[in-house]
PDB file of N, CA and C in Angstrom:
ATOM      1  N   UNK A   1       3.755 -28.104 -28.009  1.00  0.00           N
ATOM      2  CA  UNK A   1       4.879 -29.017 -27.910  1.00  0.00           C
ATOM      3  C   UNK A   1       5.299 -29.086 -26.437  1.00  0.00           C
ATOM      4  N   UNK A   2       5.463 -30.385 -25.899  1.00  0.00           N
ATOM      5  CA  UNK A   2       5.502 -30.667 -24.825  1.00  0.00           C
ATOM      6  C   UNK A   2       7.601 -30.614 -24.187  1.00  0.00           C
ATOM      7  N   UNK A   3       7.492 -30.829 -23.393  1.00  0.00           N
ATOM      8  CA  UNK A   3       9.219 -30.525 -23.301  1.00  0.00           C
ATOM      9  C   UNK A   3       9.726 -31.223 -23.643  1.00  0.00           C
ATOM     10  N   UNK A   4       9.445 -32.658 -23.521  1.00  0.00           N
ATOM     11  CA  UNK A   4       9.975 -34.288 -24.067  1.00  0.00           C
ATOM     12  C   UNK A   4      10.113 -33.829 -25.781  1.00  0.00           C
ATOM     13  N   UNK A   5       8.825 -33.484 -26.165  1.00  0.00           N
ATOM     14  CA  UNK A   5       8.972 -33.382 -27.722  1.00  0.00           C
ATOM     15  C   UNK A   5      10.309 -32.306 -28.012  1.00  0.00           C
ATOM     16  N   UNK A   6      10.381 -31.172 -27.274  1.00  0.00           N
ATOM     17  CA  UNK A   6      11.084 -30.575 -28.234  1.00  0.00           C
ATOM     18  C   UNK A   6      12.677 -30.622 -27.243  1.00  0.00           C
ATOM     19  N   UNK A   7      12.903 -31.247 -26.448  1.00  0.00           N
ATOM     20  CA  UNK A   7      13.983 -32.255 -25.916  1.00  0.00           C
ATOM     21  C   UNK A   7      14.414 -33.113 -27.546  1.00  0.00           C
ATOM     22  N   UNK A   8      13.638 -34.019 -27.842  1.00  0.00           N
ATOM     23  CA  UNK A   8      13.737 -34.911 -28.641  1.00  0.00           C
ATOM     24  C   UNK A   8      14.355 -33.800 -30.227  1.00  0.00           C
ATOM     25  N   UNK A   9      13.540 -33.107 -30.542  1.00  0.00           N
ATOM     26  CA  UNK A   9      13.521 -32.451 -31.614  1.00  0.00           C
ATOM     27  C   UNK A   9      14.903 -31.450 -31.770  1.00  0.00           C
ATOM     28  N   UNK A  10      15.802 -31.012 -30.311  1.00  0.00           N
ATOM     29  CA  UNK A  10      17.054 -30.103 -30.192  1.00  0.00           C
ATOM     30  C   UNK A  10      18.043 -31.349 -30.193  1.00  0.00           C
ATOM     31  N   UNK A  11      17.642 -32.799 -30.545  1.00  0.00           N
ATOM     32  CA  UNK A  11      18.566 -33.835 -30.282  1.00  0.00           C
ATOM     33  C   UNK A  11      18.994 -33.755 -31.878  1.00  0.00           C
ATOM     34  N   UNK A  12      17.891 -34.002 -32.190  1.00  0.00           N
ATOM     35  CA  UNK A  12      17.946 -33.744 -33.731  1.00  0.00           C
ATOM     36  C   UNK A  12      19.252 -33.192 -34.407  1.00  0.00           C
ATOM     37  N   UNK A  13      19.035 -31.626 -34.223  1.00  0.00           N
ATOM     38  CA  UNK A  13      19.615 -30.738 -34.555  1.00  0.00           C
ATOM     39  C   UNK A  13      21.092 -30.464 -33.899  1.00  0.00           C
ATOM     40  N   UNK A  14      21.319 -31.337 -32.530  1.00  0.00           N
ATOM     41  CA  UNK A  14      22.639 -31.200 -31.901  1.00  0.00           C
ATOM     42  C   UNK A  14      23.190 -32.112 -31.809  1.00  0.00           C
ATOM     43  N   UNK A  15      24.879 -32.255 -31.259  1.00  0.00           N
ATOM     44  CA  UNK A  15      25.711 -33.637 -31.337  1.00  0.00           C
ATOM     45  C   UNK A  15      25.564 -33.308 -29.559  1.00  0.00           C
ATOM     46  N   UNK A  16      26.436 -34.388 -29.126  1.00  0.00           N
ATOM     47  CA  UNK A  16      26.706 -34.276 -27.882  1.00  0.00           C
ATOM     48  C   UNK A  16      27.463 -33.390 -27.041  1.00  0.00           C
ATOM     49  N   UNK A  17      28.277 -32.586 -28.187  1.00  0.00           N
ATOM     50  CA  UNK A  17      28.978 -31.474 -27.428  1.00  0.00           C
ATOM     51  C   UNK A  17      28.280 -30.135 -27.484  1.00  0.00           C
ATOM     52  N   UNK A  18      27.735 -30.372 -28.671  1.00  0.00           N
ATOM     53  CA  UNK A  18      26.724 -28.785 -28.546  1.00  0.00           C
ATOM     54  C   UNK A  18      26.421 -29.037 -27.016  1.00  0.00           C
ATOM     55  N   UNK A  19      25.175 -30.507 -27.116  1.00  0.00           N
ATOM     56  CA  UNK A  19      24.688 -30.320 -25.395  1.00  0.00           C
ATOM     57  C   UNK A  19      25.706 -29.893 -24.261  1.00  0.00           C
ATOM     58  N   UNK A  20      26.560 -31.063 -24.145  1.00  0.00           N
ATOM     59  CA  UNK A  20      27.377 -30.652 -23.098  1.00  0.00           C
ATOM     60  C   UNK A  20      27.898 -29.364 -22.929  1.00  0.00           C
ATOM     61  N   UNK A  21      28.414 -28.384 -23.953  1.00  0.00           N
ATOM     62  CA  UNK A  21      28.575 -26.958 -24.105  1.00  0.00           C
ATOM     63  C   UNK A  21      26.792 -26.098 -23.028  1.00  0.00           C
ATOM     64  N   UNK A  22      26.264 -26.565 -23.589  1.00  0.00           N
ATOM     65  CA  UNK A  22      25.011 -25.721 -23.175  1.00  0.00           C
ATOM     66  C   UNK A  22      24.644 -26.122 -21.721  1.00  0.00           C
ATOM     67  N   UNK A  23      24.597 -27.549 -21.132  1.00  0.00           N
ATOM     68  CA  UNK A  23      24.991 -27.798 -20.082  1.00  0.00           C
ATOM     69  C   UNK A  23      26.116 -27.286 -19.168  1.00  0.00           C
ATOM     70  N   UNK A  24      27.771 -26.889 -19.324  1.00  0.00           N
ATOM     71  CA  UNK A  24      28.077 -26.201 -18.765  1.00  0.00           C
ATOM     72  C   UNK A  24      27.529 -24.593 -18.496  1.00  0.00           C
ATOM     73  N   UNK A  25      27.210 -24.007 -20.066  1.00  0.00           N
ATOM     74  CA  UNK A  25      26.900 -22.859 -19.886  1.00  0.00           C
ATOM     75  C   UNK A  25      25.808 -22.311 -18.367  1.00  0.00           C
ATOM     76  N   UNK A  26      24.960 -23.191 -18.888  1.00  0.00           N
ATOM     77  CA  UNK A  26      23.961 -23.275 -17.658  1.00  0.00           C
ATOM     78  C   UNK A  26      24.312 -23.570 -16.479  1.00  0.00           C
ATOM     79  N   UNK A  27      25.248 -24.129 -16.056  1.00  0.00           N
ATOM     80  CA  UNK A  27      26.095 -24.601 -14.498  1.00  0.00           C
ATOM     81  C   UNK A  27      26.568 -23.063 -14.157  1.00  0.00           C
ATOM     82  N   UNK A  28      27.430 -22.134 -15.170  1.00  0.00           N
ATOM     83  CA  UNK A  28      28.117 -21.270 -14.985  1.00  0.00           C
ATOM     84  C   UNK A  28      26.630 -20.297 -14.409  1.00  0.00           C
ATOM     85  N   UNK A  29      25.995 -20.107 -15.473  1.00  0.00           N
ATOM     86  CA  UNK A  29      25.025 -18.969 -14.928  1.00  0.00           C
ATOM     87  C   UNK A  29      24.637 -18.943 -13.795  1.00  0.00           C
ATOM     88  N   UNK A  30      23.965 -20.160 -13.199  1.00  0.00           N
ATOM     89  CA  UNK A  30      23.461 -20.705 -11.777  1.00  0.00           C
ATOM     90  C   UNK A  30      24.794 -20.361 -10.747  1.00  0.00           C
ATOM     91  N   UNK A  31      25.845 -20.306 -11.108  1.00  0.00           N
ATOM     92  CA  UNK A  31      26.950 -19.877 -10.088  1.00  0.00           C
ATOM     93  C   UNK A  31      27.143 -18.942 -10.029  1.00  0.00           C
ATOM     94  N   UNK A  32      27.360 -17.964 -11.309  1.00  0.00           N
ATOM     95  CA  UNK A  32      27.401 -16.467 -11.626  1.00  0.00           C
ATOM     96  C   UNK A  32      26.043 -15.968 -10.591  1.00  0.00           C
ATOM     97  N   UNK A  33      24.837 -16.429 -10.772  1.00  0.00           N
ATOM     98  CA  UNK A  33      23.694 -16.019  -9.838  1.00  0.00           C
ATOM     99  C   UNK A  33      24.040 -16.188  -8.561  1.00  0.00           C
ATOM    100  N   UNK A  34      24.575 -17.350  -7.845  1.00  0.00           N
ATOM    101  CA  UNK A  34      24.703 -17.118  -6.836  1.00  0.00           C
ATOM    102  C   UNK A  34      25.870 -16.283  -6.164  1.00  0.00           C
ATOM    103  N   UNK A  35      26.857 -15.938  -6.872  1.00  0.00           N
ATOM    104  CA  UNK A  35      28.053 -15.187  -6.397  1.00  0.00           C
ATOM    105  C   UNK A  35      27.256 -13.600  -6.972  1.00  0.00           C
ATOM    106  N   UNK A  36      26.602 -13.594  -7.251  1.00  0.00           N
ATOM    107  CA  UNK A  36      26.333 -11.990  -7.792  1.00  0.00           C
ATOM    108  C   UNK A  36      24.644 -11.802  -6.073  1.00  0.00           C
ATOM    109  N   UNK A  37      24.150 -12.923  -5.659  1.00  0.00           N
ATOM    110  CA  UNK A  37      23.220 -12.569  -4.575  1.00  0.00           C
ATOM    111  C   UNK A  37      24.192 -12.438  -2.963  1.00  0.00           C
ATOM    112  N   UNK A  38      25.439 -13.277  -3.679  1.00  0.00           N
ATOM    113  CA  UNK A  38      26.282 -12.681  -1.923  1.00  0.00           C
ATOM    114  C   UNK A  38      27.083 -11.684  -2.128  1.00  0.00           C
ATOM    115  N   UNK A  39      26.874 -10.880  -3.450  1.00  0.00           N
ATOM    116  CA  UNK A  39      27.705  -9.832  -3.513  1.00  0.00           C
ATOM    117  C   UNK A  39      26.511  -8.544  -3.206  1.00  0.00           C
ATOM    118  N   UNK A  40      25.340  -8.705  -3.697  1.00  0.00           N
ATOM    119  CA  UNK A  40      24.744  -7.614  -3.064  1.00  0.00           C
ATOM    120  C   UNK A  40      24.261  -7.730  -1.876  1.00  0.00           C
ATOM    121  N   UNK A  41      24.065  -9.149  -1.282  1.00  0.00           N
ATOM    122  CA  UNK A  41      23.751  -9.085   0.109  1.00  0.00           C
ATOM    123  C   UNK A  41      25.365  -8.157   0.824  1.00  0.00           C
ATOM    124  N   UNK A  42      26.426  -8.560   0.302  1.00  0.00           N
ATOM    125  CA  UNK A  42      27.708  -7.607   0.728  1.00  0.00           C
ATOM    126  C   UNK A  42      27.974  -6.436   1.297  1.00  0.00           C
ATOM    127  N   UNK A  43      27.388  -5.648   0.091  1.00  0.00           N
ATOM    128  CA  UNK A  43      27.059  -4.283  -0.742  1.00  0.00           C
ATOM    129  C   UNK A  43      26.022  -4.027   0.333  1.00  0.00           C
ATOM    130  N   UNK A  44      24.976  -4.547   0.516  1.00  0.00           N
ATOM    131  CA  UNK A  44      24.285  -4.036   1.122  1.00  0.00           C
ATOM    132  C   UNK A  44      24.302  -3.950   3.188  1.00  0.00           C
ATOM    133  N   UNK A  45      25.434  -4.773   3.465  1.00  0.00           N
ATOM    134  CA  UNK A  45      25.551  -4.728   4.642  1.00  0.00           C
ATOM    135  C   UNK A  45      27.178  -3.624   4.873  1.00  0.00           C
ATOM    136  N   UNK A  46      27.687  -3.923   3.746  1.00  0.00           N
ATOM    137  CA  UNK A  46      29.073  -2.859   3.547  1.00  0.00           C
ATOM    138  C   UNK A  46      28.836  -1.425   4.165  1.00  0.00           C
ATOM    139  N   UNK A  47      27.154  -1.085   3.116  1.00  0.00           N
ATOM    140  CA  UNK A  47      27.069   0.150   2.801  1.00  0.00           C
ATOM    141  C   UNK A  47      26.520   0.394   4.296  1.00  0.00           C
ATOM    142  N   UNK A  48      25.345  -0.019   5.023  1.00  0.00           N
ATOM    143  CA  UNK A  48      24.822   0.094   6.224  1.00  0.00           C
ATOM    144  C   UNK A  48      26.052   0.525   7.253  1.00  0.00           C
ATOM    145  N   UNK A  49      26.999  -0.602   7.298  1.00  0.00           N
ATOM    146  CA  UNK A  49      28.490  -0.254   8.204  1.00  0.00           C
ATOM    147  C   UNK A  49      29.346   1.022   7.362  1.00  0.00           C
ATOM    148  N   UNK A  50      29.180   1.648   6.386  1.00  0.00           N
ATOM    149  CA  UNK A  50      29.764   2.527   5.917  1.00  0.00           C
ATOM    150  C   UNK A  50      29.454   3.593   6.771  1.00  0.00           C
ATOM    151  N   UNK A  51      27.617   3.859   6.724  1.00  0.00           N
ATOM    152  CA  UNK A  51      26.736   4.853   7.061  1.00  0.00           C
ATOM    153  C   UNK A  51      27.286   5.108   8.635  1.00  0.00           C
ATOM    154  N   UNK A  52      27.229   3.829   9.181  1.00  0.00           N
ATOM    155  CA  UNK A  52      27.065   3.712  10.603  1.00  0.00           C
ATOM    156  C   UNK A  52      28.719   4.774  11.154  1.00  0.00           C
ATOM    157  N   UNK A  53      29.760   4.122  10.455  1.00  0.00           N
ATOM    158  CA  UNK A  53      31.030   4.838  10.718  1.00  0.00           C
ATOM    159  C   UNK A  53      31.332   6.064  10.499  1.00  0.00           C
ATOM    160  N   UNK A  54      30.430   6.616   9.443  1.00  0.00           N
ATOM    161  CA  UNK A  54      30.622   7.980   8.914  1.00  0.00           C
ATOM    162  C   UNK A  54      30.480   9.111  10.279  1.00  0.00           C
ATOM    163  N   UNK A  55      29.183   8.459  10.883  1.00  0.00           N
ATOM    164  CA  UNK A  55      28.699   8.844  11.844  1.00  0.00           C
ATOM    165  C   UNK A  55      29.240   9.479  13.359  1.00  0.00           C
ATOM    166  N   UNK A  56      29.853   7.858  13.084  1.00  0.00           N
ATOM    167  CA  UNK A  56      30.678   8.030  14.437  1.00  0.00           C
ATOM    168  C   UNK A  56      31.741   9.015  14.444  1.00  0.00           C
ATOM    169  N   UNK A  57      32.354   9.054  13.035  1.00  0.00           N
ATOM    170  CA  UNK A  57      33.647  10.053  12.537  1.00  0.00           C
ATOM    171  C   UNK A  57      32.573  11.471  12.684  1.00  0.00           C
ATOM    172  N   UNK A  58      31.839  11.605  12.491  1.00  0.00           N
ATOM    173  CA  UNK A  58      31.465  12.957  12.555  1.00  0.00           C
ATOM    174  C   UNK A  58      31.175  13.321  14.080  1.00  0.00           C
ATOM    175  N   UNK A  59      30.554  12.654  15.165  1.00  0.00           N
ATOM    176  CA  UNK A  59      30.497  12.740  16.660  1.00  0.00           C
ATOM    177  C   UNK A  59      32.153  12.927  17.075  1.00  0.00           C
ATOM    178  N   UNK A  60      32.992  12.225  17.014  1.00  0.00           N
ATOM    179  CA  UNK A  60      34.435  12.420  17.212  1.00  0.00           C
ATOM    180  C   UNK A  60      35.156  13.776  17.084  1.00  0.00           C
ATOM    181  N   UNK A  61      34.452  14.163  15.184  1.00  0.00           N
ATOM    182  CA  UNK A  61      35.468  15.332  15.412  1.00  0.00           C
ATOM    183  C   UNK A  61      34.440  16.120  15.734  1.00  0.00           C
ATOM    184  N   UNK A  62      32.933  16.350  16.678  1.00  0.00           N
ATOM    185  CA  UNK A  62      32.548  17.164  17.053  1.00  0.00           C
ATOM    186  C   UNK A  62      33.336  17.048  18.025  1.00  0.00           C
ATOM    187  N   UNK A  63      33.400  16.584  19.215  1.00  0.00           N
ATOM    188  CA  UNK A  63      34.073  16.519  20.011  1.00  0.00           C
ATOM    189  C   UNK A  63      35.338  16.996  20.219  1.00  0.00           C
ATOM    190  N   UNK A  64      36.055  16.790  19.404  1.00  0.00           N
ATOM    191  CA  UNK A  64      37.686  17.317  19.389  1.00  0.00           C
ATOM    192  C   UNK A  64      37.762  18.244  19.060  1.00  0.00           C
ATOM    193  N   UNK A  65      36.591  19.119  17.992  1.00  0.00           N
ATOM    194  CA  UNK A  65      36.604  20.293  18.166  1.00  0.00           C
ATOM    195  C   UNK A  65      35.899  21.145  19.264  1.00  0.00           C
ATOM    196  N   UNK A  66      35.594  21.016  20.162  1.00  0.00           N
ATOM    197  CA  UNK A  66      34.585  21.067  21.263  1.00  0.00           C
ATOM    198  C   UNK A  66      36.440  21.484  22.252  1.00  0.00           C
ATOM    199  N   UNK A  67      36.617  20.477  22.642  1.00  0.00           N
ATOM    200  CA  UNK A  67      37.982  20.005  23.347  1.00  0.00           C
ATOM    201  C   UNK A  67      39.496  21.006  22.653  1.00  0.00           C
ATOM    202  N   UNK A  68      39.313  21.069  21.468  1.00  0.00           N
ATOM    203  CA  UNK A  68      40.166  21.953  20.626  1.00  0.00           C
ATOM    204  C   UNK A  68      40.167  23.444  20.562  1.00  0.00           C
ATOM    205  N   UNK A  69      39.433  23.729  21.109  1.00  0.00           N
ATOM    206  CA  UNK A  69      38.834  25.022  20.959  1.00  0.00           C
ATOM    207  C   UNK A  69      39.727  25.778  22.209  1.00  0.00           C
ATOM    208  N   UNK A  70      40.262  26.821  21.772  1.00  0.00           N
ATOM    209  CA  UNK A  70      40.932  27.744  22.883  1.00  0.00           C
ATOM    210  C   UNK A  70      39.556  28.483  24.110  1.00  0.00           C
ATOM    211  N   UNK A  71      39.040  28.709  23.260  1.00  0.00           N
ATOM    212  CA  UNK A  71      37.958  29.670  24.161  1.00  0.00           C
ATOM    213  C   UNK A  71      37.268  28.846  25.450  1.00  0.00           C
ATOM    214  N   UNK A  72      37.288  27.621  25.477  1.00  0.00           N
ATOM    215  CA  UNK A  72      36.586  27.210  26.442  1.00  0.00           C
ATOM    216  C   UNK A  72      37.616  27.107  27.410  1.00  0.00           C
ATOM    217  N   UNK A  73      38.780  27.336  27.696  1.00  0.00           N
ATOM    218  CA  UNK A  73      39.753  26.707  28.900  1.00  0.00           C
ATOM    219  C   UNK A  73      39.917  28.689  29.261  1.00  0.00           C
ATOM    220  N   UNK A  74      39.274  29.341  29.225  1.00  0.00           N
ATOM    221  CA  UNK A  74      39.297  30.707  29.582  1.00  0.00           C
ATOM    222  C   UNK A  74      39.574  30.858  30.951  1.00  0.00           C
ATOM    223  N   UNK A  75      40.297  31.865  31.265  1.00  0.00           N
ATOM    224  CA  UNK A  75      40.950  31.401  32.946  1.00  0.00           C
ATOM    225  C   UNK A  75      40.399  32.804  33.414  1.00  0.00           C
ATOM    226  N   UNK A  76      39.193  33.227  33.452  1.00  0.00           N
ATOM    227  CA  UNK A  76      38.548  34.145  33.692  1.00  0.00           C
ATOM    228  C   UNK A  76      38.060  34.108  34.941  1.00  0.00           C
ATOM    229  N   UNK A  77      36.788  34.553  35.341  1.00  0.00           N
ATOM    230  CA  UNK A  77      35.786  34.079  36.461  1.00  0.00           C
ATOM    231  C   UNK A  77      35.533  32.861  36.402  1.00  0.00           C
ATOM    232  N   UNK A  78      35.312  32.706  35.332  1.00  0.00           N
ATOM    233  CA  UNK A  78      34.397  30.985  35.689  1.00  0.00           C
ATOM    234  C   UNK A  78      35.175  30.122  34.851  1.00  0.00           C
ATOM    235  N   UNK A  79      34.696  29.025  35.776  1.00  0.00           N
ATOM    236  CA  UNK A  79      35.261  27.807  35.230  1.00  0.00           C
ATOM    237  C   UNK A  79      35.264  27.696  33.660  1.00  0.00           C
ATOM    238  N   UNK A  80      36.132  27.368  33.233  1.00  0.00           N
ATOM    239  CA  UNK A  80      36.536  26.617  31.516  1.00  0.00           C
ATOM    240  C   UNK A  80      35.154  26.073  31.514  1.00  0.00           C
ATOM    241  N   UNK A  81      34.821  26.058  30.547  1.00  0.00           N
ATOM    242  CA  UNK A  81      33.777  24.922  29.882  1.00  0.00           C
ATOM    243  C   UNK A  81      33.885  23.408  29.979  1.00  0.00           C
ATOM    244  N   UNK A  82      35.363  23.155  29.758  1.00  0.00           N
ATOM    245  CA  UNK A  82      35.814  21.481  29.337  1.00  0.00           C
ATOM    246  C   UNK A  82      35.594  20.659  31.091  1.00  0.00           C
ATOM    247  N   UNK A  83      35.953  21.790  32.339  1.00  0.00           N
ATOM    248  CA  UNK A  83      35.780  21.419  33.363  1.00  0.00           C
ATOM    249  C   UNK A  83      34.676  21.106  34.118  1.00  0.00           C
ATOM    250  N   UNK A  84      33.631  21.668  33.035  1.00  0.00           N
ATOM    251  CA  UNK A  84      32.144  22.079  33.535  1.00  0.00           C
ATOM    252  C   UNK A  84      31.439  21.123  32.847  1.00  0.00           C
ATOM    253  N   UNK A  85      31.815  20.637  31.835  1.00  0.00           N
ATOM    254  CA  UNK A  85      31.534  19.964  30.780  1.00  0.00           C
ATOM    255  C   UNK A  85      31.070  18.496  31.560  1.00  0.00           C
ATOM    256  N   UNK A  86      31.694  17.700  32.192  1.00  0.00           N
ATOM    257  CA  UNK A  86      32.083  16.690  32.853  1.00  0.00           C
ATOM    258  C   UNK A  86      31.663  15.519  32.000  1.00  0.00           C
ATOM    259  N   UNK A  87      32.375  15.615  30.427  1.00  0.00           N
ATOM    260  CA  UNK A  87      32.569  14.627  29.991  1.00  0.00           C
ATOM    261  C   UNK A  87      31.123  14.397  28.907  1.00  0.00           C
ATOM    262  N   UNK A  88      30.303  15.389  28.791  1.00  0.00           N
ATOM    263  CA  UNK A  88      29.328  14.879  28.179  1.00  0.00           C
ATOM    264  C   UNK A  88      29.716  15.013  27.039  1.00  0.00           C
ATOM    265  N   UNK A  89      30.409  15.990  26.445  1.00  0.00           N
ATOM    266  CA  UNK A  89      31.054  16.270  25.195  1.00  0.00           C
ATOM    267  C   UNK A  89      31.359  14.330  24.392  1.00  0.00           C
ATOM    268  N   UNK A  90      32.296  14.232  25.285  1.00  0.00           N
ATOM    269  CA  UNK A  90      33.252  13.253  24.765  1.00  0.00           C
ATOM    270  C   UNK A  90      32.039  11.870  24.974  1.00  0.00           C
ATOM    271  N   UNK A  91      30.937  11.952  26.053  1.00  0.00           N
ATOM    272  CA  UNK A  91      29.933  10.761  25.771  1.00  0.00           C
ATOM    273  C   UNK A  91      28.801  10.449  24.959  1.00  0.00           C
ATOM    274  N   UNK A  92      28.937  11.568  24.326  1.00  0.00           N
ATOM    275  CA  UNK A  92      28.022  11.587  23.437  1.00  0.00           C
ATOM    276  C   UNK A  92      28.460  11.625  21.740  1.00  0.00           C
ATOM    277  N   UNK A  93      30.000  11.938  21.855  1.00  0.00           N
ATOM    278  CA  UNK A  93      30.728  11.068  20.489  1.00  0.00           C
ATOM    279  C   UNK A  93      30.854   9.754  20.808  1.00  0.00           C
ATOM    280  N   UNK A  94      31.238   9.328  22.137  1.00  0.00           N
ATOM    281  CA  UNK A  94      31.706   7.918  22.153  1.00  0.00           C
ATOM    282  C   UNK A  94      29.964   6.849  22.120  1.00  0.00           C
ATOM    283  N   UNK A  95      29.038   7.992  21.966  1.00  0.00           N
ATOM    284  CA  UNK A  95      27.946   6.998  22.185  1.00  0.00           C
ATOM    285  C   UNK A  95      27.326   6.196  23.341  1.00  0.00           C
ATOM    286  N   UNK A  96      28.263   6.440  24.687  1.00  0.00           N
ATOM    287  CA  UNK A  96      27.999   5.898  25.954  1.00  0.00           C
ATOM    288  C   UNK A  96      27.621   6.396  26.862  1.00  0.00           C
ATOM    289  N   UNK A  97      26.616   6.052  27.439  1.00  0.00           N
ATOM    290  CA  UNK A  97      26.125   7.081  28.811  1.00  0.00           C
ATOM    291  C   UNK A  97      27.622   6.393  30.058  1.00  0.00           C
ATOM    292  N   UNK A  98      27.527   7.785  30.200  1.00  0.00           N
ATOM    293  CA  UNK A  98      28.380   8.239  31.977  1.00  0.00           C
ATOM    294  C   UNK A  98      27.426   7.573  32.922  1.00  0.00           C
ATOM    295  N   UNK A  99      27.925   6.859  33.827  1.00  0.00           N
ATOM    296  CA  UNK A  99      27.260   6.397  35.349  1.00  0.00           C
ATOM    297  C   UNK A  99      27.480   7.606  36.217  1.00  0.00           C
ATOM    298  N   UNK A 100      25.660   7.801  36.637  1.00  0.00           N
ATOM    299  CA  UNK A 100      25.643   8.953  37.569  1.00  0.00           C
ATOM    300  C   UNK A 100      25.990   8.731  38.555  1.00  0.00           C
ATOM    301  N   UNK A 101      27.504   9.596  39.211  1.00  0.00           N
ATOM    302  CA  UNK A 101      28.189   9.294  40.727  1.00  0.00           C
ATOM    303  C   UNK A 101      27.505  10.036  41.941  1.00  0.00           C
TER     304      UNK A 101
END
């Protein structure tokens, strides 16, 4: 049975609102599909920027605990750490290279 035939043959059996009912139905799905492919394209760029931030939050509080830390500002012989440090701590949470002076 060809599609025309059994086109012809669901005419039969339906009024015009059955169709039109089944015609919307089908509009809805085709929209439901497309709002459900920009929701995982979403999801899937959400989650990437999730990953990416987690990241950065974890370089940060290395850092602040680095910077937080009593033991490194030791007023001993030698220089503190944080002074010696010259910032690599904090450029390597912030992700940016220092310009060599």
């Amino acid at each position: 049975m060809n599609a025309q035939e059994r086109l012809e043959k669901c005419k039969q059996f339906a009024n015009a609102d059955d169709i039109d009912w089944l015609i919307d139905q089908v509009q809805k799905k085709q929209e439901l599909e497309v709002r459900c492919e920009i929701r995982d394209e979403t999801v899937k760029y959400s989650g990437g920027k999730l990953n990416e931030l987690e990241q950065q939050i974890r370089r940060y509080e290395e850092a602040l605990q680095f910077y937080a830390d009593p033991k490194i500002y030791n007023e001993g012989y030698l220089p503190p750490a944080v002074l010696t440090d010259g910032g690599r701590i904090a450029e390597k949470a912030l992700h940016k290279p220092l310009s060599n002076k």
